[in-house]
Protein backbone atom coordinates (compact mmCIF):
# COMPACT_ATOMS: atom_id res chain seq x y z
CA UNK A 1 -117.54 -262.61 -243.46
CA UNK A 2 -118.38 -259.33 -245.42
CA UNK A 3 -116.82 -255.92 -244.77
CA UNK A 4 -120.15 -254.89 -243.10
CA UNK A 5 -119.62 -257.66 -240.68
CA UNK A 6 -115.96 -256.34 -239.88
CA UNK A 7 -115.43 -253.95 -236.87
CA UNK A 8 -116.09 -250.36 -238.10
CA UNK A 9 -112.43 -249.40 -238.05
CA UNK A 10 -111.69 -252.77 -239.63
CA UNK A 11 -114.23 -252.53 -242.10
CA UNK A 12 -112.52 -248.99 -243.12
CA UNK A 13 -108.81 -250.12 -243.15
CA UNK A 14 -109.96 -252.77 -245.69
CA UNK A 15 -111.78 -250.80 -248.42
CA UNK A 16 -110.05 -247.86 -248.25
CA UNK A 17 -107.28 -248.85 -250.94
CA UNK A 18 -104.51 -247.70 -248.50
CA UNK A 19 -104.01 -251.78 -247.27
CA UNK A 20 -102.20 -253.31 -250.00
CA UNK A 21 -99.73 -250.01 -249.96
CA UNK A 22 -98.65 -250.82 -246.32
CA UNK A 23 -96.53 -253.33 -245.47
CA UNK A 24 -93.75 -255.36 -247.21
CA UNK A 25 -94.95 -259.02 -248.61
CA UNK A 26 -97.73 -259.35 -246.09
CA UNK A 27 -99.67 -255.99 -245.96
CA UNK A 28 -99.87 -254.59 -242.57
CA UNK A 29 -102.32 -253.87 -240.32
CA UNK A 30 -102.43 -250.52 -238.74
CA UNK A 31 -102.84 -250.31 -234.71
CA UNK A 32 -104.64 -247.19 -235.34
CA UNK A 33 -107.96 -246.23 -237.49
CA UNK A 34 -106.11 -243.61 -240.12
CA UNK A 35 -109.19 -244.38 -242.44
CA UNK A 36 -111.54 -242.89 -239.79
CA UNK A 37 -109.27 -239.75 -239.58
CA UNK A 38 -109.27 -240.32 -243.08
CA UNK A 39 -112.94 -240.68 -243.41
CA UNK A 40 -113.75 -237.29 -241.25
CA UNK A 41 -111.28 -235.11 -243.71
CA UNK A 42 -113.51 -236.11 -246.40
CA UNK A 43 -116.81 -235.53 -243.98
CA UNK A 44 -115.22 -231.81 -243.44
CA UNK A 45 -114.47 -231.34 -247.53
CA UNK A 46 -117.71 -232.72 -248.54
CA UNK A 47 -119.54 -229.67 -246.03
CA UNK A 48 -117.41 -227.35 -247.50
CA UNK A 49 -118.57 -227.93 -251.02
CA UNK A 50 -115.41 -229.96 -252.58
CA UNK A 51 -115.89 -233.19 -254.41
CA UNK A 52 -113.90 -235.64 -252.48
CA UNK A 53 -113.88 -239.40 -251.72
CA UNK A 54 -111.39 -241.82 -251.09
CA UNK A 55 -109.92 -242.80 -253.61
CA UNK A 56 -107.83 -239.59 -253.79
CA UNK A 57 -105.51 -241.51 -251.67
CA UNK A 58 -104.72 -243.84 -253.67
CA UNK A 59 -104.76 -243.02 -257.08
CA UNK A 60 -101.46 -242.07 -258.05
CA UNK A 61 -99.84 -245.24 -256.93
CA UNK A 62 -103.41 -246.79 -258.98
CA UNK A 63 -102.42 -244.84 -261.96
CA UNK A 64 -98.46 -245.54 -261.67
CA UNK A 65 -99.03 -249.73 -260.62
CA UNK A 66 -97.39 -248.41 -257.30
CA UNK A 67 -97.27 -251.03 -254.72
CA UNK A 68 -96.12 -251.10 -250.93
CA UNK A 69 -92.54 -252.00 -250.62
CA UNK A 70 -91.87 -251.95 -246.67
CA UNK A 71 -89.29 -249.48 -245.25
CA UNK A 72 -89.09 -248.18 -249.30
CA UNK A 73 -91.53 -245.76 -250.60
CA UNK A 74 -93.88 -247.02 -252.95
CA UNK A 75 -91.86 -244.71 -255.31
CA UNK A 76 -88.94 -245.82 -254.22
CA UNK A 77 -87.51 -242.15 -253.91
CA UNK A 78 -87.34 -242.71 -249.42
CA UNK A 79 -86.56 -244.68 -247.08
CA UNK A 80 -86.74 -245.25 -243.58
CA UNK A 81 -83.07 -245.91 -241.74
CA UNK A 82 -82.51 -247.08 -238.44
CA UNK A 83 -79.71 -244.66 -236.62
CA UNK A 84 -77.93 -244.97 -233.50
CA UNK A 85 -80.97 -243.93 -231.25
CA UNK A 86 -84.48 -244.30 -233.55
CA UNK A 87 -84.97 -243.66 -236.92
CA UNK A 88 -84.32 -241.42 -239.85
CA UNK A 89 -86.62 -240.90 -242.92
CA UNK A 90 -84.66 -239.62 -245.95
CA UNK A 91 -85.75 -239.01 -249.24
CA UNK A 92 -83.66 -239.06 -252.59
CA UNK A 93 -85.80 -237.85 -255.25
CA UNK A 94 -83.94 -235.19 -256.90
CA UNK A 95 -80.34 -235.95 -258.44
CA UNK A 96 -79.23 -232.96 -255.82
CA UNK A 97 -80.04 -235.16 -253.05
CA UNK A 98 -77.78 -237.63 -254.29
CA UNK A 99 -74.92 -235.91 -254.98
CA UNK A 100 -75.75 -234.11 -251.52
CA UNK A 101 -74.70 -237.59 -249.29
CA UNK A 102 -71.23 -237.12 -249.65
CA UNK A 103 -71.30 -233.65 -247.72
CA UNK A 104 -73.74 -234.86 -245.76
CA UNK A 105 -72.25 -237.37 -243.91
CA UNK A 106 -68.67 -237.52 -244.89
CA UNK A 107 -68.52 -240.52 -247.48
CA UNK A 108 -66.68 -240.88 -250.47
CA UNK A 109 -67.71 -239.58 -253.96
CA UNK A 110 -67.72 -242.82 -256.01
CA UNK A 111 -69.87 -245.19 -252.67
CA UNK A 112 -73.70 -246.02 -253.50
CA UNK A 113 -75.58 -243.25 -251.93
CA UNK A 114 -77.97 -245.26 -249.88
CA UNK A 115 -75.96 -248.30 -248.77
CA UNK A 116 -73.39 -245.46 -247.23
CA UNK A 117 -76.22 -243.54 -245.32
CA UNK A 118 -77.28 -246.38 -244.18
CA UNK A 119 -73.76 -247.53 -242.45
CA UNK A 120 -73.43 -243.81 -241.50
CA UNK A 121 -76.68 -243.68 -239.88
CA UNK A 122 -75.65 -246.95 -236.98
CA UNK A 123 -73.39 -244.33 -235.39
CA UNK A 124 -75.00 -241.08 -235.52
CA UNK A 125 -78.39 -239.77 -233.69
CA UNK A 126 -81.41 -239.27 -236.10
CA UNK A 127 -82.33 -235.49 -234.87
CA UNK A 128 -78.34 -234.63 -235.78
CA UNK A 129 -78.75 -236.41 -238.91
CA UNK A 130 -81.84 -235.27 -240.08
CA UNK A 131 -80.49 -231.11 -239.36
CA UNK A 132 -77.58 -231.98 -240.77
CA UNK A 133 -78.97 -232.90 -244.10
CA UNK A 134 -81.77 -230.04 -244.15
CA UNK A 135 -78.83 -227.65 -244.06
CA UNK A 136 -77.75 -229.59 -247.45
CA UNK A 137 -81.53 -229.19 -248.92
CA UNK A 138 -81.88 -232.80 -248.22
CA UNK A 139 -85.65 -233.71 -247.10
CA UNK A 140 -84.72 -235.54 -243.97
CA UNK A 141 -86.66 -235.91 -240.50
CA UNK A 142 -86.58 -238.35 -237.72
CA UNK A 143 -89.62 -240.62 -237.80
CA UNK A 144 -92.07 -239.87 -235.55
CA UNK A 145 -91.07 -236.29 -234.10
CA UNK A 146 -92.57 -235.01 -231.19
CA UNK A 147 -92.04 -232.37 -228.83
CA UNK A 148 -89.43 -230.68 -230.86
CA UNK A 149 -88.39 -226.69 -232.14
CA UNK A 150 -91.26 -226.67 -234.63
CA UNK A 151 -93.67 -228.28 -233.26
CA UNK A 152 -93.03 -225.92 -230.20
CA UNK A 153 -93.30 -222.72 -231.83
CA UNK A 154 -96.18 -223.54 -233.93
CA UNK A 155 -98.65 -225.25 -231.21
CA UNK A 156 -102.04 -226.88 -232.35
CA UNK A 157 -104.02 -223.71 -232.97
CA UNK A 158 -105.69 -222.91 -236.20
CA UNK A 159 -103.94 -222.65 -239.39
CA UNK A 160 -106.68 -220.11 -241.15
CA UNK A 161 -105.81 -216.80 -240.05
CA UNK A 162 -107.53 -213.40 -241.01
CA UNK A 163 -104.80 -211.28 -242.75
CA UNK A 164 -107.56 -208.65 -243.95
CA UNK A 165 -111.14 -207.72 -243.50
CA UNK A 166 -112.56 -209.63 -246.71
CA UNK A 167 -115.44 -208.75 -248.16
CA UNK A 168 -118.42 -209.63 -245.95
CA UNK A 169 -119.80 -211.85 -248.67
CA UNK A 170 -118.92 -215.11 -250.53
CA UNK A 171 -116.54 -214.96 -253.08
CA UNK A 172 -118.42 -216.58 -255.75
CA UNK A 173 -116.14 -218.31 -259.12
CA UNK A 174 -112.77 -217.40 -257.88
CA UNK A 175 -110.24 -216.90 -260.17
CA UNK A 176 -107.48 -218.75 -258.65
CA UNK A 177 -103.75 -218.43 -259.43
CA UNK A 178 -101.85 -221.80 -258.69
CA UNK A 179 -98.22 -221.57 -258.17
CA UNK A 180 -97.77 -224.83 -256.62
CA UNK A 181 -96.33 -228.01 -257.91
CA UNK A 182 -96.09 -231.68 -257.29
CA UNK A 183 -99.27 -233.46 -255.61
CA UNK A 184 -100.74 -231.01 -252.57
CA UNK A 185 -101.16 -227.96 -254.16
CA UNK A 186 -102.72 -228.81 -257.44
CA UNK A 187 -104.96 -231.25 -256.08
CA UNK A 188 -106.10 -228.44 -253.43
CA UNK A 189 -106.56 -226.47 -256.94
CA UNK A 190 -108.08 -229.61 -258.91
CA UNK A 191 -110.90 -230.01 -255.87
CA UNK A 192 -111.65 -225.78 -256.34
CA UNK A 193 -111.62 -226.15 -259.95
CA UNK A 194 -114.53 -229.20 -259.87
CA UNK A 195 -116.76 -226.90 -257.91
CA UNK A 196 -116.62 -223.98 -260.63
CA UNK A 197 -113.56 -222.19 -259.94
CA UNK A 198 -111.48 -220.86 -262.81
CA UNK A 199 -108.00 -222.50 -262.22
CA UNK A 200 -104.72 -220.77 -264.21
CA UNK A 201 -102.05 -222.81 -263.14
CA UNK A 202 -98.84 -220.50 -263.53
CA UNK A 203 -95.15 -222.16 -263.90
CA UNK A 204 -91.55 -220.58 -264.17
CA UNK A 205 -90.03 -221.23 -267.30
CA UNK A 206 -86.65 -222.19 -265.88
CA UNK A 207 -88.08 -224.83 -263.24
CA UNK A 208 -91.27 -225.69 -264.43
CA UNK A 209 -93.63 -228.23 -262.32
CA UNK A 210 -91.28 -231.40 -261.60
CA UNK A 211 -94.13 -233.65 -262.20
CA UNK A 212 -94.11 -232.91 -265.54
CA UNK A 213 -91.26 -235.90 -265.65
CA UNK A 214 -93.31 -238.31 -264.44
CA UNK A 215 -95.98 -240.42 -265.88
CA UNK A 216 -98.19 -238.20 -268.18
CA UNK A 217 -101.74 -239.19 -266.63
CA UNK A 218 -101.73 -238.41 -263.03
CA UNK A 219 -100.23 -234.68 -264.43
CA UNK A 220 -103.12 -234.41 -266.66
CA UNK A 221 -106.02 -235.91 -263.80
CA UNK A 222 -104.72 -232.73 -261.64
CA UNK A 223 -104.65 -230.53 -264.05
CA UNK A 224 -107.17 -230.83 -266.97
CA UNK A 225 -109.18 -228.15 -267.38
CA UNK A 226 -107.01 -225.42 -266.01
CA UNK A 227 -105.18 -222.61 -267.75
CA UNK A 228 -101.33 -222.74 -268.59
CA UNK A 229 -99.44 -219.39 -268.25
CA UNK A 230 -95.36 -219.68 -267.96
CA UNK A 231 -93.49 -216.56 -266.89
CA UNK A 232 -89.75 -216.13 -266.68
CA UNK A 233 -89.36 -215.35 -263.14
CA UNK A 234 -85.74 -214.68 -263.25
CA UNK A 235 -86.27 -211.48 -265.36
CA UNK A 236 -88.03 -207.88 -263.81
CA UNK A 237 -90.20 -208.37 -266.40
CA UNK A 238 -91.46 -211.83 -265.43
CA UNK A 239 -91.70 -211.17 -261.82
CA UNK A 240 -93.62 -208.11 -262.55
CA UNK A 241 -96.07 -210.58 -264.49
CA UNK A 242 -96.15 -212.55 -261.66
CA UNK A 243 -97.33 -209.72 -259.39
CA UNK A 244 -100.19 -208.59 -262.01
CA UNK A 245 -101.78 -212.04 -261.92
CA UNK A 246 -102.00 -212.16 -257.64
CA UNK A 247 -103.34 -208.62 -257.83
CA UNK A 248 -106.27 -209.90 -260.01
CA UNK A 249 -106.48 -213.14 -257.79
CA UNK A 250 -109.44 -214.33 -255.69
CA UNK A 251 -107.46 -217.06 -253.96
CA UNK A 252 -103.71 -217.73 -254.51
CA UNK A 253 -102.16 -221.67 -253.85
CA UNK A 254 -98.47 -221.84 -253.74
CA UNK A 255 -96.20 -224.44 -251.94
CA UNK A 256 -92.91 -222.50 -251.90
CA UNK A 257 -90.98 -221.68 -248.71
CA UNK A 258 -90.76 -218.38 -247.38
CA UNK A 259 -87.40 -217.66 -248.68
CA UNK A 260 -88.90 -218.63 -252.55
CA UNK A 261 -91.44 -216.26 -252.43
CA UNK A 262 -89.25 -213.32 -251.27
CA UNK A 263 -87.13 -214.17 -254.25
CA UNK A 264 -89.66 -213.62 -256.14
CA UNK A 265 -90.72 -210.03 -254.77
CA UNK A 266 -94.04 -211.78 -253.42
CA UNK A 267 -94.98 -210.16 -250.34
CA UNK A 268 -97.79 -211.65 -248.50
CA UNK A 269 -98.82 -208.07 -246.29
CA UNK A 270 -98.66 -206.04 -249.80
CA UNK A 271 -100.68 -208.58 -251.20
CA UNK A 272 -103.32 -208.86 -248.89
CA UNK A 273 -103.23 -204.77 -248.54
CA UNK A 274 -103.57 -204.33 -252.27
CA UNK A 275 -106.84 -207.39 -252.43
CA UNK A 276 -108.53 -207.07 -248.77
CA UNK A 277 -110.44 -210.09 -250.00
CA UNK A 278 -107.77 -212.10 -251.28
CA UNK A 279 -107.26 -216.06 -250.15
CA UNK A 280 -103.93 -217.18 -249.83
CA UNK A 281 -103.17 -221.09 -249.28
CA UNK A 282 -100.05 -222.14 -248.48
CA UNK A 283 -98.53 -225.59 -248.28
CA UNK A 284 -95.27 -226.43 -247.78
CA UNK A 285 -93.45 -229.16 -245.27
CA UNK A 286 -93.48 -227.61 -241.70
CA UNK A 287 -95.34 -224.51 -242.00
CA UNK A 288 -94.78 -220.89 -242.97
CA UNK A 289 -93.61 -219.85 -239.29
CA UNK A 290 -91.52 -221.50 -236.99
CA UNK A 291 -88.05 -222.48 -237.07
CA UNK A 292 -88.32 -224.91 -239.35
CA UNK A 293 -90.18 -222.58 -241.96
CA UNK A 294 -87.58 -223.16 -244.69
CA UNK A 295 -87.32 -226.62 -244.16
CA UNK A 296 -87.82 -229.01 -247.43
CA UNK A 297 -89.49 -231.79 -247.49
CA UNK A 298 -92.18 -233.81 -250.01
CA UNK A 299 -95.48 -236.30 -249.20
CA UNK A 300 -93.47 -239.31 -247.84
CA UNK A 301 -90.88 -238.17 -245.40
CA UNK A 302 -93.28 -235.66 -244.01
CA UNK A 303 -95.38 -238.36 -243.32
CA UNK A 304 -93.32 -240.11 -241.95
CA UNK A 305 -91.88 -237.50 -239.56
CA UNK A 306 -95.36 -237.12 -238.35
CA UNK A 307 -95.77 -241.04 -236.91
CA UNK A 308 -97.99 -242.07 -239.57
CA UNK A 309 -95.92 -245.49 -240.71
CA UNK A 310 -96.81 -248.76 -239.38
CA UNK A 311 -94.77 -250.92 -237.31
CA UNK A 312 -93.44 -254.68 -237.90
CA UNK A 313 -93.44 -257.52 -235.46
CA UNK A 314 -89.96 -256.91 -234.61
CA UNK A 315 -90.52 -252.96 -233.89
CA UNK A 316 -89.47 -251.53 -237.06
CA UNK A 317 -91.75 -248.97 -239.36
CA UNK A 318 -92.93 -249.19 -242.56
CA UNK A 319 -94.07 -246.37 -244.69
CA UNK A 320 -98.44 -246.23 -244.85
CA UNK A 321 -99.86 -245.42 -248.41
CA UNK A 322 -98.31 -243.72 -250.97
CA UNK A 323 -97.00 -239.85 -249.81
CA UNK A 324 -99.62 -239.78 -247.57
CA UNK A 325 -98.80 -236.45 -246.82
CA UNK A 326 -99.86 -234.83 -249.96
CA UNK A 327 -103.58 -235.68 -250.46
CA UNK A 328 -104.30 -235.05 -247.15
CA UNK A 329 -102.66 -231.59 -246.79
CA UNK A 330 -104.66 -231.19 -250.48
CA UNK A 331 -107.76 -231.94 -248.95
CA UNK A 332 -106.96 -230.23 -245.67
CA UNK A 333 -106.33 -226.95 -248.30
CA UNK A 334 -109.10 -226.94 -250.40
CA UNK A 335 -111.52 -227.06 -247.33
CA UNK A 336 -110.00 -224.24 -245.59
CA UNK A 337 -110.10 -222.26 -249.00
CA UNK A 338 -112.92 -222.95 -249.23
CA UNK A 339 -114.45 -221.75 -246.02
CA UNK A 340 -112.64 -218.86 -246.15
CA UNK A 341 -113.94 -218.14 -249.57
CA UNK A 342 -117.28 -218.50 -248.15
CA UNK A 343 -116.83 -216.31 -245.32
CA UNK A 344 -115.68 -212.95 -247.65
CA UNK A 345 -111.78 -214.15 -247.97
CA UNK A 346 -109.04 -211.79 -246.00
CA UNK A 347 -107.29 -215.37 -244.91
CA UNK A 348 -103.91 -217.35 -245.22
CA UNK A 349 -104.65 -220.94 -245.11
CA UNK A 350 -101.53 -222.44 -244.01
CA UNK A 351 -101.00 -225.99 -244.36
CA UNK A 352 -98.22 -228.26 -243.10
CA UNK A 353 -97.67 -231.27 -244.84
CA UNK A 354 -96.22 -232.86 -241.24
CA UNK A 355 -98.85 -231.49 -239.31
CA UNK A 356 -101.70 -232.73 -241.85
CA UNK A 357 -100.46 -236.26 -241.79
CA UNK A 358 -100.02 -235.61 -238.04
CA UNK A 359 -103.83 -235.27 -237.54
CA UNK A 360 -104.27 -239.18 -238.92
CA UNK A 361 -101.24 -240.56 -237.16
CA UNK A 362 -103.07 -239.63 -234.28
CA UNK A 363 -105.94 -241.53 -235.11
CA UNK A 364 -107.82 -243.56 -232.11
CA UNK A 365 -106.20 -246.76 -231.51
CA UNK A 366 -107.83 -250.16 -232.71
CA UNK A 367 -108.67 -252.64 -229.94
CA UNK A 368 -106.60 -256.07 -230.38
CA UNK A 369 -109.88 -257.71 -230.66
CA UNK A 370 -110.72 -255.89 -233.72
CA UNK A 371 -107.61 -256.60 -235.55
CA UNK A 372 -107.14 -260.36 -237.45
CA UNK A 373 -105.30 -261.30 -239.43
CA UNK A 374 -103.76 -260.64 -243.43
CA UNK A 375 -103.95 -264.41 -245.45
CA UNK A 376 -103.84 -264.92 -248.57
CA UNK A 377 -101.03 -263.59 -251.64
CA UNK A 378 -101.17 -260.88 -254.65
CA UNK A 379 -104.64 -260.60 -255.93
CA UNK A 380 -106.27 -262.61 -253.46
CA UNK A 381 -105.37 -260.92 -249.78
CA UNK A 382 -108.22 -260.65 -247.46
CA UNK A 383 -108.27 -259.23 -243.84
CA UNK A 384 -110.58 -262.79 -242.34
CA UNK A 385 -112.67 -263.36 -244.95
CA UNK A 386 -112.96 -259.82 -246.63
CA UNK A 387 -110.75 -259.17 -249.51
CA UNK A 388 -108.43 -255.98 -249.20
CA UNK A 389 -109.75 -253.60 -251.68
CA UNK A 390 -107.38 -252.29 -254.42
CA UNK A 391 -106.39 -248.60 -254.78
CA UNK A 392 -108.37 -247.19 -257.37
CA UNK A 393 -108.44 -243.90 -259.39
CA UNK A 394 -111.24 -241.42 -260.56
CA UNK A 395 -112.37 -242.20 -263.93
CA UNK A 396 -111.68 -238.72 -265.38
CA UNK A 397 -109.51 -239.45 -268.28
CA UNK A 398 -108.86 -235.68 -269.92
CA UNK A 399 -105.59 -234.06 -270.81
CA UNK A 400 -104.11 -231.16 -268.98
CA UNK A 401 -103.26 -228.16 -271.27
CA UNK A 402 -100.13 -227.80 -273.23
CA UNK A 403 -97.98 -225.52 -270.91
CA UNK A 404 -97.97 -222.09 -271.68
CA UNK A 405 -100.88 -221.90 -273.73
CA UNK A 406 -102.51 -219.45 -272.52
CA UNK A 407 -99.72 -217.13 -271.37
CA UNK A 408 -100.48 -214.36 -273.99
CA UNK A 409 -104.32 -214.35 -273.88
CA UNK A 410 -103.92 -214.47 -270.22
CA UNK A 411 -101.35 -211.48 -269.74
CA UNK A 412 -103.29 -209.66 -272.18
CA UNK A 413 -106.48 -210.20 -270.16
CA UNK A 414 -104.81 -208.84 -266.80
CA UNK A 415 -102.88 -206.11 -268.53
């Protein structure tokens, strides 16, 4: 049977890359179509002018050899924990996080980080878990959320909001001024850059972009062709840099809290009062209001606190893809940029990473009769008779630019 002889929603589970990340040794099937909510972000992306298909969703864990490892990130940085009344995502990626368990729920200093959470988590509820480690800094939610503070104060209304008049035309070649880091943000400013924008991707000097540690290639696919300016952002002198460069902005991505930026002396009103025409895109975990607006949290534990995980034959989830959360709230970014661009700027685009992978959790569910069955082993799975497709990456293959590079000629040019 070929895919075109699958169910539709079938037919898009299997070539979409995301099936052999999902799952432990068998990949698992989804109960509901994410690759058609999947499928529709790109639709939406592709009107707005980026240059998007799906293999975004797959191609760091193509470019890494990533692979799905059941209640384990494909990363291996979270996991999902069963507690005393659901379950608990946590994710350990930063040594802070580590050393954090102790405090967080009362173990000793020498006990293996994980294995103590874990026994800690049988007696505890996951909602008092996960607020007590966000007090820590720990990126923790309970899988799954619904109905809760955030969610509450932040509804399901639009997340492009006029901030200023704009300019009543298009803002053609945007300079854009990326302050993000990690996976979201610079692919939001990767997808502008492909459709002409100039991209001057701006880092501090103390805490430069963390995924400068990791495996050189996926850095460079998000960032190749893009300006390098670092700034010292703990001196006057660097923050007053800082403010230069958004002044002379066309569109601004940054994927700090609120608390961050007011370190910083960034001030979203003065901004937008100073450039009426300005774009600013934020992304960050849960939003830039609410509750909840300081909360941490990175591409696989937001995820998973939205619902999007599959679920085993005994009840128990299992994370979908590889930090989900991030391409999707990249995607979700550059398209509202990029309408608000076209509409004469004066907007904040603000993107939730929960709320993005929210939108495909709630994807429509797939009739039993549509479902089948997984056979096979590595290399040779198939979904009946159709073979699961591998995640795959874009062929671009060039290097991102040595950072700082262009920090004089840039500062010289927005003097």
């Amino acid at each position: 049977m070929s895919v075109a002889h699958l169910a539709p929603a079938s037919a898009r589970w299997a070539r979409s890359g995301l099936a052999l990340l999902t799952g432990d040794a068998t990949p698992a099937l989804p109960r509901r179509d994410h690759a058609g909510r999947i499928e529709a972000l790109l639709s939406a992306a592709r009107t707005a002018g980026a240059e998007v298909d799906m293999r975004l969703f797959g191609e760091r864990a193509a470019e890494l050899g990533l692979t799905r490892r059941g209640r384990t990130s494909a990363n291996g940085t979270a996991r999902l924990i069963e507690t005393a009344d659901g379950w608990l995502v946590a994710n350990l990626a930063r040594i802070d996080d580590l050393q954090a368990v102790p405090a967080w729920i009362g173990c000793g200093l020498g006990e293996e980080p994980w294995a103590a959470l874990q026994r800690a988590a049988r007696r505890r509820a996951a909602a008092d878990l996960a607020d007590a480690g966000q007090e820590l800094g720990v990126p923790a939610a309970v899988v799954g959320g619904r109905d809760d503070a955030q969610q509450r104060a932040r509804g399901e209304g639009s997340r492009v909001v006029r901030l200023a008049p704009g300019r009543g035309e298009a803002v053609r070649q945007p300079l854009v001024i990326d302050l993000s880091s990690l996976w979201a943000g610079p692919l939001c400013g990767q997808l502008l850059g492909l459709v002409g924008a100039r991209v001057v991707k701006v880092e501090s000097a103390g805490r430069p972009d963390a995924a400068r540690r990791g495996p050189r290639a996926f850095f460079d696919r998000l960032h190749a062709g893009h300006e390098s300016v670092v700034l010292d952002f703990a001196t006057p002198e660097g923050r007053g840099q800082l403010a230069r460069l958004i002044a002379r902005a066309d569109l601004v991505i940054e994927s700090s809290r609120p608390r961050a930026l007011e370190q910083l002396g960034v001030d979203l009103e003065a901004a937008f009062a100073a450039s009426p025409a300005l774009v600013w895109v934020s992304l960050t975990a849960y939003g830039r209001t609410g509750p909840w607006k300081n909360r941490v949290g990175f591409g696989d534990d937001a995820a998973a606190a939205a619902g999007l995980v599959a679920w085993d034959g005994s009840g128990r989830p299992m994370f979908v893809g590889d930090a989900l959360a991030d391409p999707i709230a990249g995607v979700m970014a550059a398209t509202g940029a990029l309408q608000a661009l076209a509409t004469g700027g004066g907007m904040l685009v603000d993107v939730a990473l929960r709320e993005a992978a929210a939108f495909v959790a709630a994807a429509d569910p797939i009739a039993e009769a549509e479902l089948g069955e997984v056979v096979g082993g590595e290399g040779r799975w198939r979904w009946n008779d159709t073979p699961l497709a591998a995640p795959q990456a874009r062929p671009e293959r060039r290097s991102a630019s040595v950072m700082g590079a262009h920090t004089a000629a840039i500062l010289a040019e927005f003097a």
